[in-house]
Protein backbone atom coordinates (compact mmCIF):
# COMPACT_ATOMS: atom_id res chain seq x y z
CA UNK A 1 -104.97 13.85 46.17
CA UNK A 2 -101.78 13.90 44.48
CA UNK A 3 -101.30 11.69 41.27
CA UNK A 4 -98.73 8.86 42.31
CA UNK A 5 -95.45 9.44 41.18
CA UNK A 6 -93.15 7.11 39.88
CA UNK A 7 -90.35 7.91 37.52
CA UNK A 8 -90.11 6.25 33.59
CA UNK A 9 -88.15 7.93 31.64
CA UNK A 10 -88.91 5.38 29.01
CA UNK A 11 -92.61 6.96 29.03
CA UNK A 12 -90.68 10.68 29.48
CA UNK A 13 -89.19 9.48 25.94
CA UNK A 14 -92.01 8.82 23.75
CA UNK A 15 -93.84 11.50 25.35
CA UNK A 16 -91.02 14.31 24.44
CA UNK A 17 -90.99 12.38 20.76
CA UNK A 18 -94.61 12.83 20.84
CA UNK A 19 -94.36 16.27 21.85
CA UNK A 20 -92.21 17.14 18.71
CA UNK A 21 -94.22 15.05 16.34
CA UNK A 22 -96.95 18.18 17.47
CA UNK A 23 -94.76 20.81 17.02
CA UNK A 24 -94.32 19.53 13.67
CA UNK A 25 -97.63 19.63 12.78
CA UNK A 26 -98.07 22.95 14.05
CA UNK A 27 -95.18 24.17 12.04
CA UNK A 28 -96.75 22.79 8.85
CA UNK A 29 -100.81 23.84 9.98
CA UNK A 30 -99.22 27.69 10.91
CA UNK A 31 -96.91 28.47 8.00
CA UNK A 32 -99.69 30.18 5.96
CA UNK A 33 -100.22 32.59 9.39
CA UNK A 34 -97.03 33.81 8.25
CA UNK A 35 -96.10 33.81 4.54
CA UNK A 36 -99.88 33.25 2.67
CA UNK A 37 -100.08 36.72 1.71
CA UNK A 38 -96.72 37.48 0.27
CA UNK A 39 -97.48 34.01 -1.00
CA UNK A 40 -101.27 35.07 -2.43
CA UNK A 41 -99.74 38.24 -4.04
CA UNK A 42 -96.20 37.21 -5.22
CA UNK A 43 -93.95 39.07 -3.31
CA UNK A 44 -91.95 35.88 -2.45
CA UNK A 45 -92.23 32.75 -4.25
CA UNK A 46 -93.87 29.18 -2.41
CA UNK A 47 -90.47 27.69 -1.89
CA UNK A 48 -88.55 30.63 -0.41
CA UNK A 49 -91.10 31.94 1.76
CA UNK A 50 -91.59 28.87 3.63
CA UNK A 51 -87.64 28.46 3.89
CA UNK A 52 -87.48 32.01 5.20
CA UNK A 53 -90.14 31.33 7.55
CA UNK A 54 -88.75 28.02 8.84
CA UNK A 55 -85.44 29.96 9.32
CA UNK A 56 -87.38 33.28 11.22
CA UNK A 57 -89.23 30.51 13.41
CA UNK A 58 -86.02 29.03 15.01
CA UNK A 59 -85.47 31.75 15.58
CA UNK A 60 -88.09 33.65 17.39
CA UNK A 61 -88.17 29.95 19.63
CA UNK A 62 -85.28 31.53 21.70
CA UNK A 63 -86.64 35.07 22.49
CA UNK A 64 -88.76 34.57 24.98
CA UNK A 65 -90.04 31.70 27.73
CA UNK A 66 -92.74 33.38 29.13
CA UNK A 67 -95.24 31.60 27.27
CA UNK A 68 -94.04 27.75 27.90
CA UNK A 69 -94.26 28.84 31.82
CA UNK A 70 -97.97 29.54 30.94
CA UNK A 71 -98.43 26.17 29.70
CA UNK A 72 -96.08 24.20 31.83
CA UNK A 73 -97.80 25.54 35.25
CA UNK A 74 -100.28 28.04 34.59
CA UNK A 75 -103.24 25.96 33.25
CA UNK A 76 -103.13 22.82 35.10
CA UNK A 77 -102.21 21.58 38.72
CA UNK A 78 -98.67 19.52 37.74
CA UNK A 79 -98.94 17.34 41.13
CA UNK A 80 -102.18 15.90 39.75
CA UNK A 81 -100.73 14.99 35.91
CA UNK A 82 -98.66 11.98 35.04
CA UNK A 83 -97.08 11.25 32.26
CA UNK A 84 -99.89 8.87 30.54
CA UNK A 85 -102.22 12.66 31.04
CA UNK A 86 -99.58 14.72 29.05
CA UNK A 87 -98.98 11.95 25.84
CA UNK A 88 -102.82 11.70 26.18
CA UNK A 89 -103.75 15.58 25.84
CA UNK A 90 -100.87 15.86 22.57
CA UNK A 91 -102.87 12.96 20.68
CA UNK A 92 -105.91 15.03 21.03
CA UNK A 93 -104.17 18.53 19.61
CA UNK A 94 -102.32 16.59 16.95
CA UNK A 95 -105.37 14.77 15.52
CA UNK A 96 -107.24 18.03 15.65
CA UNK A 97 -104.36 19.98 13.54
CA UNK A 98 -104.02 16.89 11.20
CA UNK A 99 -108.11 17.06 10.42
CA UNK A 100 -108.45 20.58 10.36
CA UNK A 101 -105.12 20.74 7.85
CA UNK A 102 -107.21 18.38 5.85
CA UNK A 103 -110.12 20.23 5.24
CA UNK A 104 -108.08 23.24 4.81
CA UNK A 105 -109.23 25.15 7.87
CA UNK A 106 -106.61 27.49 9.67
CA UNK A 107 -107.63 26.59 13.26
CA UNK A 108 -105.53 26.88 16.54
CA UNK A 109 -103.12 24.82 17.22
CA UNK A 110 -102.72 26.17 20.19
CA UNK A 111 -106.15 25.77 21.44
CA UNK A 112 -105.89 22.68 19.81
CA UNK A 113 -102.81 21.30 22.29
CA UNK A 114 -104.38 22.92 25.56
CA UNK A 115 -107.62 21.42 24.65
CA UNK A 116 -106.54 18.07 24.28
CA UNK A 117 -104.18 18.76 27.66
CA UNK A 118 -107.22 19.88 29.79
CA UNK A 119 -109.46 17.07 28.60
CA UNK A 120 -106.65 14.43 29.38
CA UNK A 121 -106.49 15.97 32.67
CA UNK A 122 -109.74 16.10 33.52
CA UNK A 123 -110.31 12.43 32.69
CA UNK A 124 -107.44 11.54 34.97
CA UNK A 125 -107.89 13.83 38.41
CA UNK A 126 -111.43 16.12 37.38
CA UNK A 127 -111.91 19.02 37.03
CA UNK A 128 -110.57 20.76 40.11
CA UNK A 129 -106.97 19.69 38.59
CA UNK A 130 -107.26 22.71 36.40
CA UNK A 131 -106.81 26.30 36.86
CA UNK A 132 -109.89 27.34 35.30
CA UNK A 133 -109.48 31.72 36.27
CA UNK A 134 -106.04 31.41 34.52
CA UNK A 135 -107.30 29.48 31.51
CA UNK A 136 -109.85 31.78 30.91
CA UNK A 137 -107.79 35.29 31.70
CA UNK A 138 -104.83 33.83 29.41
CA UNK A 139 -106.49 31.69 26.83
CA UNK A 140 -110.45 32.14 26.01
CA UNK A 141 -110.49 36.21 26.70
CA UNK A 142 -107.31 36.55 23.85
CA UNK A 143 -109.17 34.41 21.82
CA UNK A 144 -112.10 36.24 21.69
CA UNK A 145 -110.43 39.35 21.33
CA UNK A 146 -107.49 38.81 19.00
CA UNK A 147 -108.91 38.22 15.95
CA UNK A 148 -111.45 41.67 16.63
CA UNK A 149 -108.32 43.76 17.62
CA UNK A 150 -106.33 42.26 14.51
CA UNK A 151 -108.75 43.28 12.18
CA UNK A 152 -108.94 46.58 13.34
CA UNK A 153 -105.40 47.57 13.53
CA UNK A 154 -105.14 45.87 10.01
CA UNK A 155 -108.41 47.51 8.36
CA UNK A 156 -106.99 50.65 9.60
CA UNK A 157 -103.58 50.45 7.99
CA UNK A 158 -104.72 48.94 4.95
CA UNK A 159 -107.04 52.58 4.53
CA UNK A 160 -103.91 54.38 5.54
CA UNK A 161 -101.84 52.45 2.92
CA UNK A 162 -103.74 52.82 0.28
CA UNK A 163 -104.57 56.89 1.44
CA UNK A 164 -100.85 57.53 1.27
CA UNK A 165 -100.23 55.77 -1.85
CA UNK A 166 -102.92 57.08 -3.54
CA UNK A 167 -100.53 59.26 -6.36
CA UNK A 168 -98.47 56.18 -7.18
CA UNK A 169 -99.42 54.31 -10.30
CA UNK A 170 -100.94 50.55 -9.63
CA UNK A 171 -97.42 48.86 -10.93
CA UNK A 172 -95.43 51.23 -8.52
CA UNK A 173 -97.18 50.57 -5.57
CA UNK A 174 -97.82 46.82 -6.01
CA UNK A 175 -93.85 46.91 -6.53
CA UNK A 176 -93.24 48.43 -3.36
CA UNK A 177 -95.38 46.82 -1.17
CA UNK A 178 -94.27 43.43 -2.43
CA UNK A 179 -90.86 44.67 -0.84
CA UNK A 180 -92.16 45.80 2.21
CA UNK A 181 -94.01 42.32 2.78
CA UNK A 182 -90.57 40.46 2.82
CA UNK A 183 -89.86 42.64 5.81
CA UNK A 184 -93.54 42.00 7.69
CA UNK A 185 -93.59 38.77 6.96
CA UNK A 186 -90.47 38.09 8.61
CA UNK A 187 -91.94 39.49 11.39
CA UNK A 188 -94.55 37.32 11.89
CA UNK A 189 -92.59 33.96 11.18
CA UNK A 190 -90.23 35.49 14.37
CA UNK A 191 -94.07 36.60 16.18
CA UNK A 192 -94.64 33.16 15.66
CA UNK A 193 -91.44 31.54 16.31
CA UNK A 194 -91.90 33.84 20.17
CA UNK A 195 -95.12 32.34 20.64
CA UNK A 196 -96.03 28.78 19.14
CA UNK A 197 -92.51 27.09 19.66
CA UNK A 198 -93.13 27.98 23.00
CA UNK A 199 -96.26 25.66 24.18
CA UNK A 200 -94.33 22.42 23.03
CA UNK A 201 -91.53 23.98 25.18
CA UNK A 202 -94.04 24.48 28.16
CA UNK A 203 -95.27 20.37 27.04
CA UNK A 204 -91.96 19.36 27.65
CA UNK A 205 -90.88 20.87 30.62
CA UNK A 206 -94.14 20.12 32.17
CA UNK A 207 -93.63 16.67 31.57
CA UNK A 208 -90.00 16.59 32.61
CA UNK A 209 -91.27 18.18 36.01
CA UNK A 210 -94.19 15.39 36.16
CA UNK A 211 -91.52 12.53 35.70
CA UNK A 212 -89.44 13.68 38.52
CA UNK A 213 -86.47 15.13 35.76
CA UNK A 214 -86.81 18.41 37.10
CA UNK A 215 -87.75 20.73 39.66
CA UNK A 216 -91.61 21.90 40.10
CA UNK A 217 -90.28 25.60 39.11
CA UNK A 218 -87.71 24.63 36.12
CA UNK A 219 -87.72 26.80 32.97
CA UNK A 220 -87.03 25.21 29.53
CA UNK A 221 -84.23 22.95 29.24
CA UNK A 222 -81.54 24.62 26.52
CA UNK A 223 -81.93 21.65 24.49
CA UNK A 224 -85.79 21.48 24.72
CA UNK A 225 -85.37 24.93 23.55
CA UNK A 226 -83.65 23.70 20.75
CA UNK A 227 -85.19 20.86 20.08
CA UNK A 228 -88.66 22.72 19.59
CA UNK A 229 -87.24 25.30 17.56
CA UNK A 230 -86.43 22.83 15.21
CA UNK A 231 -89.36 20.90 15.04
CA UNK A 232 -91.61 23.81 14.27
CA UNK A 233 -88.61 25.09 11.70
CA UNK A 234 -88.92 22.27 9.70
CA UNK A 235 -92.53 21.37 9.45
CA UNK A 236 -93.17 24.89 8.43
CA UNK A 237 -90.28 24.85 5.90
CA UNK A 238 -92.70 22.02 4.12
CA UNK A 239 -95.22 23.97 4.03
CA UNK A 240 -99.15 23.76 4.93
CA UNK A 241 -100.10 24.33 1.88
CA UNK A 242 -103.84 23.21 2.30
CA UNK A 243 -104.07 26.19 4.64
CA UNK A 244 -101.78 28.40 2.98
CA UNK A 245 -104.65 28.19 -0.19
CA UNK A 246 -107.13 28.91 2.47
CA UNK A 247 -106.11 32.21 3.93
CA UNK A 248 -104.01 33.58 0.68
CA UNK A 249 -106.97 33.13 -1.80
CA UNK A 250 -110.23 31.98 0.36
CA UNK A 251 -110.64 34.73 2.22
CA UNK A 252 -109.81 37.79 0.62
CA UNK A 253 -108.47 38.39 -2.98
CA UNK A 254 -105.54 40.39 -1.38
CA UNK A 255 -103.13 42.97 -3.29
CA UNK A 256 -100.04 43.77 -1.76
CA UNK A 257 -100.63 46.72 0.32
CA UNK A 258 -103.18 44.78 2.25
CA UNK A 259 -100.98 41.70 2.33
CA UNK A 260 -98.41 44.28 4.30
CA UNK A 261 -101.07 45.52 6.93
CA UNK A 262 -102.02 42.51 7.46
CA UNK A 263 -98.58 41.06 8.42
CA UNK A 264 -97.67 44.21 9.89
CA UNK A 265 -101.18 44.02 12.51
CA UNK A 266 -100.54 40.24 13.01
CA UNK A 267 -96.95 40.52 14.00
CA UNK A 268 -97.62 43.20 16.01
CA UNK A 269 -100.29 41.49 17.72
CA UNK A 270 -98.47 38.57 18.67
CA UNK A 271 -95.24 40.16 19.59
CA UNK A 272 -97.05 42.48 22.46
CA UNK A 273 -98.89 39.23 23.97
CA UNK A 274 -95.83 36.57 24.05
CA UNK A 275 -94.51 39.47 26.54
CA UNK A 276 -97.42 39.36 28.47
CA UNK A 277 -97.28 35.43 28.37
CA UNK A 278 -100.57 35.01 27.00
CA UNK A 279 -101.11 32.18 25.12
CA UNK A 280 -102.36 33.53 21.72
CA UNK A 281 -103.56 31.79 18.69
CA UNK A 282 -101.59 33.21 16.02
CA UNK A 283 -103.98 31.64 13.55
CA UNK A 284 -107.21 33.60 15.25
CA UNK A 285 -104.69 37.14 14.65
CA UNK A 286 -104.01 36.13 10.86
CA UNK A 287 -107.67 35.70 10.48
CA UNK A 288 -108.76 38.54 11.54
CA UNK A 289 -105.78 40.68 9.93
CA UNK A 290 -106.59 39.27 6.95
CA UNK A 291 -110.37 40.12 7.17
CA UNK A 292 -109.53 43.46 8.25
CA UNK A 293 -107.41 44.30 4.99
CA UNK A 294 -110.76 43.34 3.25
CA UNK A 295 -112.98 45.75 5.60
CA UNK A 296 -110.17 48.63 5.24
CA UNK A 297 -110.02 48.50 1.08
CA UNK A 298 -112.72 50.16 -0.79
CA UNK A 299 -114.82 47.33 -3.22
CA UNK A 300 -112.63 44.38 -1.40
CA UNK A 301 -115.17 41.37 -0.99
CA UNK A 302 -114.74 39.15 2.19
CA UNK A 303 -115.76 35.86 1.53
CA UNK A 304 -117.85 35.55 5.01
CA UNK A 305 -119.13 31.88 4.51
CA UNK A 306 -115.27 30.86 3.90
CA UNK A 307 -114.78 33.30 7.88
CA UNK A 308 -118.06 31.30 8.87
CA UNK A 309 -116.33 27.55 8.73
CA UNK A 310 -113.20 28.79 10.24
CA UNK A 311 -115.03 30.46 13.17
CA UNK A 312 -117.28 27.22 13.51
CA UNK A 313 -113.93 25.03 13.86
CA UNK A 314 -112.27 27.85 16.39
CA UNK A 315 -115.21 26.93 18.92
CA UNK A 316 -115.15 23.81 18.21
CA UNK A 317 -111.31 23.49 18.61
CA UNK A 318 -110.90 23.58 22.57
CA UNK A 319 -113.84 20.80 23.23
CA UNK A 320 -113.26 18.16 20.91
CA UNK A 321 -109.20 17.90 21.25
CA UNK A 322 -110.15 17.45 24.97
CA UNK A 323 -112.99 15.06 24.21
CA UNK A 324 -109.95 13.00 22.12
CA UNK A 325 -107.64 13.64 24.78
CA UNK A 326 -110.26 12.33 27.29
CA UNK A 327 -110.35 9.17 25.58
CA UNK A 328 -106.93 8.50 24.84
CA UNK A 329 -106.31 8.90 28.71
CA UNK A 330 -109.47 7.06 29.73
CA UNK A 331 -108.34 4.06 27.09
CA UNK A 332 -104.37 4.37 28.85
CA UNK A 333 -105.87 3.92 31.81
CA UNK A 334 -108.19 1.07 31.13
CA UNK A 335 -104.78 -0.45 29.53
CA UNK A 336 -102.78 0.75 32.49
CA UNK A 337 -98.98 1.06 32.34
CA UNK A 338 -96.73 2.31 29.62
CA UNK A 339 -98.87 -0.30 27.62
CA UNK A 340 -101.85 1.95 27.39
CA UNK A 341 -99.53 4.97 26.37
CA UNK A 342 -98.35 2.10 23.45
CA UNK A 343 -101.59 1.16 22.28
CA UNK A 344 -102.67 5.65 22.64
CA UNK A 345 -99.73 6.23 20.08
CA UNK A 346 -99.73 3.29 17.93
CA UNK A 347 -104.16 4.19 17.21
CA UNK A 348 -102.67 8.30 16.75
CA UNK A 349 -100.04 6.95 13.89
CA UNK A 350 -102.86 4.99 12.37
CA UNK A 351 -104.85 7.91 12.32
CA UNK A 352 -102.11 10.61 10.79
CA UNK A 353 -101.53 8.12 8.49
CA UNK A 354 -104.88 7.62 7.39
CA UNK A 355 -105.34 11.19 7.21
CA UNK A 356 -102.05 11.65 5.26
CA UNK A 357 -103.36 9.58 2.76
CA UNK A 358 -106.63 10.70 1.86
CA UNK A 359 -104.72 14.60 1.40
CA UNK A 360 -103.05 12.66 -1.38
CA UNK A 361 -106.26 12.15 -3.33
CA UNK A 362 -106.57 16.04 -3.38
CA UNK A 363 -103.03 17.34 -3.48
CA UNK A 364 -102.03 20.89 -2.94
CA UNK A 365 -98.24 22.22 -2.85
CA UNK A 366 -96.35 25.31 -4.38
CA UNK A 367 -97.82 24.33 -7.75
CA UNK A 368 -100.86 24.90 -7.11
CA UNK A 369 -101.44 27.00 -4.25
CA UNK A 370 -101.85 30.13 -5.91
CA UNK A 371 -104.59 28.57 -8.70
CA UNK A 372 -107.82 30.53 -8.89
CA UNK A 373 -110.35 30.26 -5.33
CA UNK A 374 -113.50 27.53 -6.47
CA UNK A 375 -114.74 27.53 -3.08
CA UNK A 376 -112.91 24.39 -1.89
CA UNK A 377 -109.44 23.66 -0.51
CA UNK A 378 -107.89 21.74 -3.60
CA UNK A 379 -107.79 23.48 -6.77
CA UNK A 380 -110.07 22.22 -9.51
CA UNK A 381 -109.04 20.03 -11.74
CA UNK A 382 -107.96 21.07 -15.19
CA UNK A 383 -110.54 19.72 -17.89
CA UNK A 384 -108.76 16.99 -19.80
CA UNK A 385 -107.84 18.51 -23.63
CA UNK A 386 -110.61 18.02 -26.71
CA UNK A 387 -109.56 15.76 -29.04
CA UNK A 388 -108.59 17.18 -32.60
């Protein structure tokens, strides 16, 4: 049975407000896919390479549609959503990105947004109301595979890197490479740009066709094109720095020929499957690019616990934003009306907040990113001076 139908665009506004708020927070949780290895090894400073990447990720949000058409019609059954199931399913992705930017942890934000979408969906119409052969062709199969494929096309160029530049001092090389990772970076902030902007865009329009704003078989709206582009631009132009620290000095102490393979594999990566309209986390590809530079340099030491928390939250990411996204629908519709949706966003501002907050208590920013890896997110502290 259909869901019943009835237009609110006062609902279709707080839900496309909503909608942004997450592609903000994916902006900020994904800049360090991007820019934490020129970052890590100094090839651009903290401040510019987020601006550059902000820049490069408005940009990439108007080359390409074919993911938001995955995520506006490809994963669920739009005649069985409403508008309380879409504002539901973005609380659960945001809160995920929020906690996992918290602790540091570069999950998907992606899997984060169609987790908390398919759990909202499922508490409103079951579980026949999703496509479950596309969502695991286009979502679970790439994110199984990504991070395996990244880290072998980056282990292999990092050996090839370092082969070729085997006669050039240390100074030269570092030197050149940092120059070349301006270039591959930028490649992944547009990667990214292609690919993440994309599934607020496919948010949107899915729930301008669930409100009655638009045909069952619209594309993107110019100005949600816009609008998304934007969003992301900015929140990664502040800068996640939490996660940045995580994958610039966590994982691998990189030098600047593997911080170029890596960039190189990941933008590569993501590039080929926003053509193919596959919903990849770009975070899952950094990973595992980043790992591979580790694998492919001789001596390099992966830090595999640091891999082992990441890979704990990545299977953990899908489930719990669509057990939150469950019970933000199941409390909307308790509520009923555009009162439940209220009460849904008012508890998801109290919660950012809160989380907000406590990442005060252990600051990191472009000050501090770059400090020396102690096994946590935040840098130590600096032992207070002796007195004379």
């Amino acid at each position: 049975m259909d869901a019943v139908r009835v237009r609110n665009d006062f609902l279709l506004v707080l839900v496309v407000i909503t909608a942004l708020c997450f592609d903000f927070t994916n902006g900020f949780h994904d800049t360090g896919n991007a820019m934490a290895t020129s970052i890590a090894t100094r090839a651009l400073s903290p401040r510019i390479a987020v601006a550059l990447s902000g820049v490069l990720n408005l940009v990439g949000a108007f080359l390409s549609l074919s993911v938001a058409a995955t995520i506006a019609s490809g994963l669920v059954d739009t005649k069985l959503v409403t508008l309380s199931v879409v504002a539901a399913g973005l609380a659960g992705g945001i809160i995920w990105n929020l906690l996992t930017w918290f602790f540091g942890i570069p999950s998907s934000s992606s899997h984060a947004l169609i987790g908390g979408v398919i759990g909202s969906t499922i508490a409103a119409a079951g579980g026949h109301a999703i496509q479950w052969k596309d969502l695991v062709s286009k979502v679970v199969i790439p994110a199984g595979l990504s991070p395996i494929i990244a880290a072998l096309v980056a282990a292999t160029g990092t050996w090839l890197l370092y082969r070729i530049s085997r006669s050039l001092s240390e100074g030269a090389r570092s030197h050149g490479f940092r120059i070349g990772q301006i270039g591959s970076a930028s490649m992944v902030s547009l990667a990214h740009g292609t690919n993440d902007a994309q599934k607020t865009m496919g948010v949107i329009t899915l729930a301008l066709i669930v409100n009655g704003t638009v045909p069952a078989d619209s594309k993107a709206p110019f100005w949600v094109i816009l609008s998304c582009g934007l969003a992301i631009s900015l929140g990664t132009y502040l800068g996640g720095w939490r996660v940045i620290r995580t994958l610039g000095k966590g994982l691998v102490e990189i030098e600047s020929p593997q911080g170029m393979a890596a960039e190189s594999a990941s933008a590569a990566v993501i590039l080929l499957s926003s053509s193919f309209g596959y919903s990849l986390s770009t975070t899952h590809v950094a990973t595992g690019s980043i790992i591979g530079t580790g694998l492919g340099k001789k001596g390099a030491e992966v830090r595999w616990n640091v891999a082992g928390r990441m890979a704990t939250a990545w299977v953990f990411t899908l489930p719990a934003a669509a057990l939150v996204g469950a019970g933000a629908e199941a409390l909307a519709h308790v509520i009923r009306g555009s009162t439940g949706v209220i009460v849904d966003l008012i508890i998801l501002a109290a919660v950012a907040a809160t989380i907000y907050l406590r990442s005060r208590k252990s600051k990191v920013d472009h000050n501090n990113v770059n400090d020396e890896w102690t096994g946590g997110t935040a840098p130590a502290e600096p032992e207070p001076a002796a007195a004379a």
